[in-house]
C-alpha atoms as a PDB file:
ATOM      1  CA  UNK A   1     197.459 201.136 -66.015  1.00  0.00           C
ATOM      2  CA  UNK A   2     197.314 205.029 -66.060  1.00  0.00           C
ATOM      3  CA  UNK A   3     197.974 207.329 -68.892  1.00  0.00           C
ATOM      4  CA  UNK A   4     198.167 210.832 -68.370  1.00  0.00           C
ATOM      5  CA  UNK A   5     199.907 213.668 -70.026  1.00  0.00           C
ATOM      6  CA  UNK A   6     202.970 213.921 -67.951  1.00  0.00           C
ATOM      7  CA  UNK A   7     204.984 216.475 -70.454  1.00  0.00           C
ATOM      8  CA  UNK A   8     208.707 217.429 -68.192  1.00  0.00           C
ATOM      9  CA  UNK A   9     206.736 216.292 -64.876  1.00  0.00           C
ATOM     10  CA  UNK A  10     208.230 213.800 -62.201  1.00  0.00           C
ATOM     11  CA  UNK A  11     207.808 212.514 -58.185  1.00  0.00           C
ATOM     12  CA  UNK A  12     204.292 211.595 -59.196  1.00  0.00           C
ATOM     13  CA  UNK A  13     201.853 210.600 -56.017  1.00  0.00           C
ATOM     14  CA  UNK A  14     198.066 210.145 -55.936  1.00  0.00           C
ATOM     15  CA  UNK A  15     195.848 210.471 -52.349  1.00  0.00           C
ATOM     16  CA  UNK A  16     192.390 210.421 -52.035  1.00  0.00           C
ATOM     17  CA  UNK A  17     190.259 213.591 -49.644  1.00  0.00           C
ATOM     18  CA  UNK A  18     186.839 212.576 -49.924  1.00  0.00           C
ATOM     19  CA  UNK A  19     185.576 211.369 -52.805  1.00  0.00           C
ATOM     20  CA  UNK A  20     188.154 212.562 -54.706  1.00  0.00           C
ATOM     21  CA  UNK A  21     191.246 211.552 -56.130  1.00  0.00           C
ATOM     22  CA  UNK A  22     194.437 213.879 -56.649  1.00  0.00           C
ATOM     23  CA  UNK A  23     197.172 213.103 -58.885  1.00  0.00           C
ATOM     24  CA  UNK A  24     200.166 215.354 -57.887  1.00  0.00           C
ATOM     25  CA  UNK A  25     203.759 216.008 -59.514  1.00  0.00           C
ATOM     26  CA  UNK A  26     206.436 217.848 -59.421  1.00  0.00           C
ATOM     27  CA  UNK A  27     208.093 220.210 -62.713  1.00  0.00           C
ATOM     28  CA  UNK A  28     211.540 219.235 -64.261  1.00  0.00           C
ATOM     29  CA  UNK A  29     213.980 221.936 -62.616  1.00  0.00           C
ATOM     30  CA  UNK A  30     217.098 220.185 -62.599  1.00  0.00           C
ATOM     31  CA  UNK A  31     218.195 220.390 -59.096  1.00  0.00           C
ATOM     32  CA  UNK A  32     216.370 223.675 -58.658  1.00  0.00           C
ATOM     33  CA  UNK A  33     213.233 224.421 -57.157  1.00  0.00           C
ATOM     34  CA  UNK A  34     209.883 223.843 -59.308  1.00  0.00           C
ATOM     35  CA  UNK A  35     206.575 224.630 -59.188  1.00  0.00           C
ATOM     36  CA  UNK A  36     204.023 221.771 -57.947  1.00  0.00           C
ATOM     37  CA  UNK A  37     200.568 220.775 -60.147  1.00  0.00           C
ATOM     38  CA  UNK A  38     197.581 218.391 -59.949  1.00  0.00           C
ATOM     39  CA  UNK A  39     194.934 216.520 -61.617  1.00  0.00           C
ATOM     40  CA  UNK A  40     190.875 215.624 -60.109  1.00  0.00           C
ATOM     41  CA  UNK A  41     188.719 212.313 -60.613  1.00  0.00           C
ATOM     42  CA  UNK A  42     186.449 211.071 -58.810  1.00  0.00           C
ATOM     43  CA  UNK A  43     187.390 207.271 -60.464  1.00  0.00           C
ATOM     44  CA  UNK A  44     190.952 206.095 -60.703  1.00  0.00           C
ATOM     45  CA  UNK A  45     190.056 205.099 -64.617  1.00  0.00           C
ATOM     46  CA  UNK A  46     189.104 208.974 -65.262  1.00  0.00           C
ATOM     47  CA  UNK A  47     187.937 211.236 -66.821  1.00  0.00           C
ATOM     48  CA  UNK A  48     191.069 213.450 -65.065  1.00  0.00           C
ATOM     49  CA  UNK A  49     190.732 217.334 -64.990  1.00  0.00           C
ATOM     50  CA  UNK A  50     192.878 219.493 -66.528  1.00  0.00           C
ATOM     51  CA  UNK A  51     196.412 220.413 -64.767  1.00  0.00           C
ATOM     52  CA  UNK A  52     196.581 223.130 -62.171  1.00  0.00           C
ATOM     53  CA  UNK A  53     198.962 224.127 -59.566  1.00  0.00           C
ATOM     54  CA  UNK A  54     199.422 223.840 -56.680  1.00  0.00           C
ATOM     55  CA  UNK A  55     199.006 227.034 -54.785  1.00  0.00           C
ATOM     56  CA  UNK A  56     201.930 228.466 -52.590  1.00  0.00           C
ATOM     57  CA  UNK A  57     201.633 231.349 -49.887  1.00  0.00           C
ATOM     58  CA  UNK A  58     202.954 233.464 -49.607  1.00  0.00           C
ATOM     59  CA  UNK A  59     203.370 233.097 -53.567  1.00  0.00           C
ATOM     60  CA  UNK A  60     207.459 232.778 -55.067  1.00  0.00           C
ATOM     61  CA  UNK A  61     209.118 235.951 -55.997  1.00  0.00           C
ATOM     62  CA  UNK A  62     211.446 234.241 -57.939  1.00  0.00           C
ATOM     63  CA  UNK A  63     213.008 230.768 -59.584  1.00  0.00           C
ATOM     64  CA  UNK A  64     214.826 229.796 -56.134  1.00  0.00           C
ATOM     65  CA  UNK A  65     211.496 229.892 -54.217  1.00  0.00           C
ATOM     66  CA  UNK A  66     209.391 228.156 -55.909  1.00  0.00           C
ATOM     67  CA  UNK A  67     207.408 225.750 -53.737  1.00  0.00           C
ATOM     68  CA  UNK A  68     209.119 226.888 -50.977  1.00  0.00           C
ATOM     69  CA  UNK A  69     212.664 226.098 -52.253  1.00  0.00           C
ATOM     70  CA  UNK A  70     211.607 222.869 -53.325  1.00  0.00           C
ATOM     71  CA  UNK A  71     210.583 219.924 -55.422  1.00  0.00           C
ATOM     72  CA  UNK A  72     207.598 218.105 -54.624  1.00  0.00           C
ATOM     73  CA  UNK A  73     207.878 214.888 -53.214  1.00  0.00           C
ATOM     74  CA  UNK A  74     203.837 214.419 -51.552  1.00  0.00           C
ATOM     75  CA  UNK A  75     200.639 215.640 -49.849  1.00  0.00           C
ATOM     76  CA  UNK A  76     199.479 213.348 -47.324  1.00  0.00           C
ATOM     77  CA  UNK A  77     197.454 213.636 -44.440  1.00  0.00           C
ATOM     78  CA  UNK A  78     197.779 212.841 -40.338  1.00  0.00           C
ATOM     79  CA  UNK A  79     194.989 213.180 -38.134  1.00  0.00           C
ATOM     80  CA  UNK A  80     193.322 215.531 -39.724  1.00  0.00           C
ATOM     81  CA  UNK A  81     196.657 217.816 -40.695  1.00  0.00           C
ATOM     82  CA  UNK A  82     197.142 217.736 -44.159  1.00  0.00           C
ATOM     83  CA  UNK A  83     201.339 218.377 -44.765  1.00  0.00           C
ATOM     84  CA  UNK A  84     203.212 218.998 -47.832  1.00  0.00           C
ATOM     85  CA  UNK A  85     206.820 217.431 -48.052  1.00  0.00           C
ATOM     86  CA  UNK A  86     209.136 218.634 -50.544  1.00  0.00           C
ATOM     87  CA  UNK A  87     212.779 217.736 -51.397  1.00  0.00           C
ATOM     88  CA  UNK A  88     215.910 220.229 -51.505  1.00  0.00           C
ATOM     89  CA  UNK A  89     219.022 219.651 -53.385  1.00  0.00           C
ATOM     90  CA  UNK A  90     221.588 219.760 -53.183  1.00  0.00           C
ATOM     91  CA  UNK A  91     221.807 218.575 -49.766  1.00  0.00           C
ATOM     92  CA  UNK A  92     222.266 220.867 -46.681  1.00  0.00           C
ATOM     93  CA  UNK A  93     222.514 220.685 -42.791  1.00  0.00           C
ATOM     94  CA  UNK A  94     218.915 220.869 -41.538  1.00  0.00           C
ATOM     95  CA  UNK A  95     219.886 223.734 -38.916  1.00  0.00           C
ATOM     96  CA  UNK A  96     220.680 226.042 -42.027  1.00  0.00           C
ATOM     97  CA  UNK A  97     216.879 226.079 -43.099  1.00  0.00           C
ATOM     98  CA  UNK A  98     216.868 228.833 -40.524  1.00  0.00           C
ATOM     99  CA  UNK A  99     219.713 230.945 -42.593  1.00  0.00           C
ATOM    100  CA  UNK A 100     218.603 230.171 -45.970  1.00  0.00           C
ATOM    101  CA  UNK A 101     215.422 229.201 -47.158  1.00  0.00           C
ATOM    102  CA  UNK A 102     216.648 227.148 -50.224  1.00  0.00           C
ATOM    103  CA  UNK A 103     218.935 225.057 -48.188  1.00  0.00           C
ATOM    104  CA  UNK A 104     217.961 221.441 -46.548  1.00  0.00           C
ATOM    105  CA  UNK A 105     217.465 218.118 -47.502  1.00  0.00           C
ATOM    106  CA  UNK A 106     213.586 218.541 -47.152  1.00  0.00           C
ATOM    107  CA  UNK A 107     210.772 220.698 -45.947  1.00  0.00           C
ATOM    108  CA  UNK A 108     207.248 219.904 -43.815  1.00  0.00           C
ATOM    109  CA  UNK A 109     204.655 222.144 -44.373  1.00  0.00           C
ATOM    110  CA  UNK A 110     201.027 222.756 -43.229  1.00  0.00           C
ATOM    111  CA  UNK A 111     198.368 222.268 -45.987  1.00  0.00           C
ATOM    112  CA  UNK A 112     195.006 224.467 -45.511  1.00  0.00           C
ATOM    113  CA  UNK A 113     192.099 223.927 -48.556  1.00  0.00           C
ATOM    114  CA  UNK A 114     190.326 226.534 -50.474  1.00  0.00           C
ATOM    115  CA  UNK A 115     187.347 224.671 -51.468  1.00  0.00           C
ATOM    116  CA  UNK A 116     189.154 221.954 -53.426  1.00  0.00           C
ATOM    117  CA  UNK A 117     192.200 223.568 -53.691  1.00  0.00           C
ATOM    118  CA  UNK A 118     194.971 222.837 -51.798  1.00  0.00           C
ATOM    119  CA  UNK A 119     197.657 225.884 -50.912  1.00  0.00           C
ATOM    120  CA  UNK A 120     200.880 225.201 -48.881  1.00  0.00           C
ATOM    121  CA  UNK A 121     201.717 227.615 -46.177  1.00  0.00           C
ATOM    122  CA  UNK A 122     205.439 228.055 -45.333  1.00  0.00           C
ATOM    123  CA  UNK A 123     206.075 228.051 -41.493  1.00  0.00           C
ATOM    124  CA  UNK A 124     209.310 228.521 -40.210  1.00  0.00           C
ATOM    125  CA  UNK A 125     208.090 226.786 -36.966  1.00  0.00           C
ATOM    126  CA  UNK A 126     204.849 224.528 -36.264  1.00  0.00           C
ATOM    127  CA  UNK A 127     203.788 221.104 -34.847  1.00  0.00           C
ATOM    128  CA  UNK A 128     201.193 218.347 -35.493  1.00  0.00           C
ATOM    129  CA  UNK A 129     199.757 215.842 -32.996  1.00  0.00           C
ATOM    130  CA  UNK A 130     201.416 212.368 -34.608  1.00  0.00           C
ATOM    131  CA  UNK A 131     199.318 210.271 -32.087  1.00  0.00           C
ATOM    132  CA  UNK A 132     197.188 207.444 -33.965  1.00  0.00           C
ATOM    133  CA  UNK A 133     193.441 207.457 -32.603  1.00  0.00           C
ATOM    134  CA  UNK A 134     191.860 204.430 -31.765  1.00  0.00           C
ATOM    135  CA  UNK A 135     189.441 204.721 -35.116  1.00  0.00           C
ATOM    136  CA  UNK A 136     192.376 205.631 -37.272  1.00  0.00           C
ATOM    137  CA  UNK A 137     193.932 202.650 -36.542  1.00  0.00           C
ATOM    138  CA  UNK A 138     190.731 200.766 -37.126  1.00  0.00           C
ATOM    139  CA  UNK A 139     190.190 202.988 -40.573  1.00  0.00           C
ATOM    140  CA  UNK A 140     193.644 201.490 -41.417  1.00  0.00           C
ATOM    141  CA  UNK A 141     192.856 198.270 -40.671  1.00  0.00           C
ATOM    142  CA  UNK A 142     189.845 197.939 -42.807  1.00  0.00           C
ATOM    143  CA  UNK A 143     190.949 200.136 -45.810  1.00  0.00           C
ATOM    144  CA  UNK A 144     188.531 202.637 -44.727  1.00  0.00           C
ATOM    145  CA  UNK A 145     188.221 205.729 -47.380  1.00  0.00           C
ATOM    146  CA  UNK A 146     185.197 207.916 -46.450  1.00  0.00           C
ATOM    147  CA  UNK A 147     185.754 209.022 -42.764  1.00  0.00           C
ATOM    148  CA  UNK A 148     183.901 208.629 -39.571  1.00  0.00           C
ATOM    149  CA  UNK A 149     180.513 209.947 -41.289  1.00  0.00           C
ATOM    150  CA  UNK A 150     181.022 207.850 -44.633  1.00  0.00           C
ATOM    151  CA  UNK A 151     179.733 204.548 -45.742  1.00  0.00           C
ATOM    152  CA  UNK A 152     181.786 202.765 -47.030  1.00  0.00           C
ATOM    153  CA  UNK A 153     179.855 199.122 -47.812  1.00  0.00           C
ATOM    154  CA  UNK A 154     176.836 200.826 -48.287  1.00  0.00           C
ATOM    155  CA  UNK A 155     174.514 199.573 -45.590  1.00  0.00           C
ATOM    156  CA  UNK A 156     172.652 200.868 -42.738  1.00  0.00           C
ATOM    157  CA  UNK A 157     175.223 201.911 -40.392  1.00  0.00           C
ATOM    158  CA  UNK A 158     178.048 204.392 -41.179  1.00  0.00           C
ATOM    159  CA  UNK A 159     181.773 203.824 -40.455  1.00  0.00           C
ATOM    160  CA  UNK A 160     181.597 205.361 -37.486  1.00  0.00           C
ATOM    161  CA  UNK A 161     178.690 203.424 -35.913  1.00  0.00           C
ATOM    162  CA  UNK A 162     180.455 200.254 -37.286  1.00  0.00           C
ATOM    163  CA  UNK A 163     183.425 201.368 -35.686  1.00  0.00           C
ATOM    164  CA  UNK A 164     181.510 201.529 -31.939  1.00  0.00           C
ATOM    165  CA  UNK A 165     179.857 198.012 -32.384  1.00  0.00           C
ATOM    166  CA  UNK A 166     182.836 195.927 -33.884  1.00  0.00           C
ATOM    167  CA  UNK A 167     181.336 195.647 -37.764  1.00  0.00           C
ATOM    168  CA  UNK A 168     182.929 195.979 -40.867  1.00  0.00           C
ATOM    169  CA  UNK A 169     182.949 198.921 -42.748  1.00  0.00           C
ATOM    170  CA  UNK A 170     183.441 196.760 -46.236  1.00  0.00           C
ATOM    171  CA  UNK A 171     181.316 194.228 -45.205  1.00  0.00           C
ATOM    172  CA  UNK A 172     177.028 195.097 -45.658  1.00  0.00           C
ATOM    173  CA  UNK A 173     176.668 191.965 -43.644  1.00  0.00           C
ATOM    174  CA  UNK A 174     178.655 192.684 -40.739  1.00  0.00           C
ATOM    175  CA  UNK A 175     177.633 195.763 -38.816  1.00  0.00           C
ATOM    176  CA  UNK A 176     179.285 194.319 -35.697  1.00  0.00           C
ATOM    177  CA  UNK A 177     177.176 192.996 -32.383  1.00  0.00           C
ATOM    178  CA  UNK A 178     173.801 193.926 -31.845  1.00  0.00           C
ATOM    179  CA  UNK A 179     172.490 195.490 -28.643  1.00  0.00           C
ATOM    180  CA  UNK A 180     170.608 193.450 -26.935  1.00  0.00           C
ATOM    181  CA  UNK A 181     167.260 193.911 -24.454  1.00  0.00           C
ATOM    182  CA  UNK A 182     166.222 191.602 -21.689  1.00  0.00           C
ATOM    183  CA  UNK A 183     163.175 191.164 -19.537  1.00  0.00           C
ATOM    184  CA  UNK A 184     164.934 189.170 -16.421  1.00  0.00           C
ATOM    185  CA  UNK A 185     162.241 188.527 -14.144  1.00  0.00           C
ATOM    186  CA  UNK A 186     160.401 191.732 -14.393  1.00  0.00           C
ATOM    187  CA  UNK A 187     163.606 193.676 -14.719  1.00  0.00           C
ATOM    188  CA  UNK A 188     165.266 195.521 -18.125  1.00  0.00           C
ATOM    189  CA  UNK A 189     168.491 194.824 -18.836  1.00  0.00           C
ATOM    190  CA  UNK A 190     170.065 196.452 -22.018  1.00  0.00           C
ATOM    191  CA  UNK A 191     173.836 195.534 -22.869  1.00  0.00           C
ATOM    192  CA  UNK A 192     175.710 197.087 -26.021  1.00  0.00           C
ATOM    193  CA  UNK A 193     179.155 196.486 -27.121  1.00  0.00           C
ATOM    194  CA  UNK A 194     181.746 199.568 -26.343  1.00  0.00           C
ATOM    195  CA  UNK A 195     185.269 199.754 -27.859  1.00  0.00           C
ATOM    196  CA  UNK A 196     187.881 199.298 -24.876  1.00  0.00           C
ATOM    197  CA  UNK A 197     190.273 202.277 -26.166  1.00  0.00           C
ATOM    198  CA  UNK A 198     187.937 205.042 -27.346  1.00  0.00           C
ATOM    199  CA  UNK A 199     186.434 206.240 -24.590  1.00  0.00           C
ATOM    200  CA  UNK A 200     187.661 209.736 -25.445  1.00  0.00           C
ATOM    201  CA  UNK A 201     186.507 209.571 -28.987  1.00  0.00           C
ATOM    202  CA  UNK A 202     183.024 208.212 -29.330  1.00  0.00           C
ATOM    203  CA  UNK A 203     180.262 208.486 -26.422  1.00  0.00           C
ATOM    204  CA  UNK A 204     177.431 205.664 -26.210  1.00  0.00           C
ATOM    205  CA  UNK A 205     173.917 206.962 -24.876  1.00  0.00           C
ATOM    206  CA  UNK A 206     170.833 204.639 -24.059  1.00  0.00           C
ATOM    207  CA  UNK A 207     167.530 205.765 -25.552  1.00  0.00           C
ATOM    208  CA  UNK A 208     164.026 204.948 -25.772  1.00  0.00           C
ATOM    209  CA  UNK A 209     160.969 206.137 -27.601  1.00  0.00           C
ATOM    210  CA  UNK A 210     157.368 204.658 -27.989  1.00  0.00           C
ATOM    211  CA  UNK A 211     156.602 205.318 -31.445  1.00  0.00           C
ATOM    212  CA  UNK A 212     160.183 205.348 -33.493  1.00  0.00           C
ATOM    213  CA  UNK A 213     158.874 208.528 -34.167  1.00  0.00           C
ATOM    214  CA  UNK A 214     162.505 210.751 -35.682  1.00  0.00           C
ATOM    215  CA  UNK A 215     161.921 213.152 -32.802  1.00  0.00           C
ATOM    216  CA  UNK A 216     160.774 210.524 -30.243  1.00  0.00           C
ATOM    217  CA  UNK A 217     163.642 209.542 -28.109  1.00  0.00           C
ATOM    218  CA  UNK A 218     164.687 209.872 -24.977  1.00  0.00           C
ATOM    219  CA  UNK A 219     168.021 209.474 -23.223  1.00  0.00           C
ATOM    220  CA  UNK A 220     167.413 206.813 -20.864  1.00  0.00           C
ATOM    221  CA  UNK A 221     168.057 207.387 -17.061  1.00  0.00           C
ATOM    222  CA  UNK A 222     170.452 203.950 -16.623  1.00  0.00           C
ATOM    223  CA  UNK A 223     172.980 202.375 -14.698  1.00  0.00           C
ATOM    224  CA  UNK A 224     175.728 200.857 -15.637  1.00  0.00           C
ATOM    225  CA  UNK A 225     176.063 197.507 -13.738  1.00  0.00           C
ATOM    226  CA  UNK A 226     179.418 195.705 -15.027  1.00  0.00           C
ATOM    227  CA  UNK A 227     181.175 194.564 -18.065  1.00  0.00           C
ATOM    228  CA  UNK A 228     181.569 191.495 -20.041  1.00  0.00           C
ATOM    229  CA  UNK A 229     184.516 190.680 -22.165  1.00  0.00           C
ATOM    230  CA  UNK A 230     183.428 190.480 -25.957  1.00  0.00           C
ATOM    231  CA  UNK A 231     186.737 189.867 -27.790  1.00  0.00           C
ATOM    232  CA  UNK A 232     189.940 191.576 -27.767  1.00  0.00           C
ATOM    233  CA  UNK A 233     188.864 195.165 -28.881  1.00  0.00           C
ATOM    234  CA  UNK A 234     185.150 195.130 -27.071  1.00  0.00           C
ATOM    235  CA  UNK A 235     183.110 194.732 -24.120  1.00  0.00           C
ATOM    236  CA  UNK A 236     179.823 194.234 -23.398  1.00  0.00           C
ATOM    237  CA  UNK A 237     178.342 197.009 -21.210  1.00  0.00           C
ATOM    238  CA  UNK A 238     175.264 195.622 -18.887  1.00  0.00           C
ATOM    239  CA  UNK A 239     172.849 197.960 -17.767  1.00  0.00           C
ATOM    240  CA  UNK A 240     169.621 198.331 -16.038  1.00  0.00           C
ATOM    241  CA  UNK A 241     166.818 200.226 -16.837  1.00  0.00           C
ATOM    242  CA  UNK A 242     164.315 199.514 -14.355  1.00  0.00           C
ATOM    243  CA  UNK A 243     164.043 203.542 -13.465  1.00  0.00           C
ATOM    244  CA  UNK A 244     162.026 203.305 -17.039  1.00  0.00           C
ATOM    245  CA  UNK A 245     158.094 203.171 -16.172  1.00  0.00           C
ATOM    246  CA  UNK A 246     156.289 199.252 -16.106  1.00  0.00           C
ATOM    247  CA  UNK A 247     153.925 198.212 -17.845  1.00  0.00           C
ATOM    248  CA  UNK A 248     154.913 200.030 -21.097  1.00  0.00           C
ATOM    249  CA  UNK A 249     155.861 199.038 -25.078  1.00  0.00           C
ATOM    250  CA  UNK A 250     159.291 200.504 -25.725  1.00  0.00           C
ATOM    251  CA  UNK A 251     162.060 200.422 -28.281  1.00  0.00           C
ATOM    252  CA  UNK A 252     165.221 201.207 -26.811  1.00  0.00           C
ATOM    253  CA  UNK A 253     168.312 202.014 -28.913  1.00  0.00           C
ATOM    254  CA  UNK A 254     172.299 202.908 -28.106  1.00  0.00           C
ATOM    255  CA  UNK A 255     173.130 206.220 -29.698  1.00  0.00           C
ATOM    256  CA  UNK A 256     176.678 207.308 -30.726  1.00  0.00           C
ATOM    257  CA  UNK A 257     177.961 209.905 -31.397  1.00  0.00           C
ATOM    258  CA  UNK A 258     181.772 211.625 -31.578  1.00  0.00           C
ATOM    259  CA  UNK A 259     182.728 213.058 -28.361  1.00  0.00           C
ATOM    260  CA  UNK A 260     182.157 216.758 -28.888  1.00  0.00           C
ATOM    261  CA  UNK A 261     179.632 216.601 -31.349  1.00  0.00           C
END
């Protein structure tokens, strides 16, 4: 159980960005508009930092815009977008928002961070891709709270590595399947798993090296000779890499990175 301070505050909601937790809530205002505040903690059992609120922009003038003409309700993020939703009473047509800002049953708006800090922007107009990505849905899935570049179970691969091979982020035994290198009759063969929906998300890229050396490897001139089914979610990817020179010790290694990065 919690225990804060929670003196005339209400519509509490806690979300996590990073590795930090945010306890929001809303003033008492009657059915008026009220300013918005928050607590920090980087552990759900505290210590919590001291209130502060929630910035607005452009700033209220007056009582009736406050937050925007509204009462917190949450902060909550969607690929990427953070978005504030607040409520209005009483309640109102939605097309009035245009007329009058205090009027409407609720309001959307963008969320943009100032170091820590979160300020909501009011925009009469503005959109947000909804669309899940295929690592979102696996982040879901497997409770993941650190992002693409996080670690969540501690081990050697990060969540988005895990993600690519078919681990589990909460599991340091499970880093999903292992590449795999074979000598068939003279010829290399090297087949990695590949996620069968994120092929516009995540690239895979064969490399070698001779040493391990940090600076040592290579992307690896191969070709990509078929597929194998792993499970639902996966394939194997077979390829050769016979262009790489004979008679020669090499590690070889499947690289990933996001697409773009």
């Amino acid at each position: 159980m919690l225990w804060l301070r929670n003196d005339n505050r209400e519509a509490m909601w806690l979300f996590k960005k990073g590795d930090t937790y945010y306890m929001t809530a809303s003033h008492t205002a009657g059915w008026t508009p009220s300013d918005c505040f928050y607590r920090t903690a980087t552990s759900l059992a505290g210590p919590w930092s001291e209130e502060r609120e929630i910035g607005m922009d452009p700033e209220p003038t007056n009582n009736r815009s406050r937050s925007h003409g509204s009462q917190h309700r949450y902060i909550t993020q969607i690929n990427g977008q953070w978005i504030y939703g607040g409520d209005r009473y009483p309640y109102h047509e939605p097309e009035s928002y245009n007329t009058n800002l205090n009027n409407g049953m609720y309001i959307l708006c963008p969320v943009i961070w100032e170091g820590d800090h979160p300020v909501v922007q009011w925009k009469q107009t503005w959109s947000i891709d909804a669309s899940v990505s295929a690592f979102d849905n696996w982040s879901s899935h497997h409770l993941v709270d650190s992002g693409p570049e996080g670690n969540d179970d501690g081990d050697f691969a990060n969540n988005l590595l895990e993600f690519a091979l078919g681990g589990d982020p909460r599991d340091p035994n499970d880093q999903g399947a292992s590449p795999v290198l074979e000598n068939l009759e003279g010829n290399l063969r090297f087949r990695f798993p590949r996620h069968k929906n994120a092929s516009g998300e995540i690239s895979y890229k064969v490399q070698y090296s001779a040493t391990l050396e940090k600076d040592s490897w290579i992307d690896a001139d191969t070709i990509e000779t078929g597929t194998q089914t792993l499970d639902e979610d996966y394939d194997w990817v077979l390829n050769d890499l016979s262009g790489l020179h004979e008679n020669r010790e090499l590690f070889v290694r499947i690289k990933v990175t996001k697409t773009g990065s």
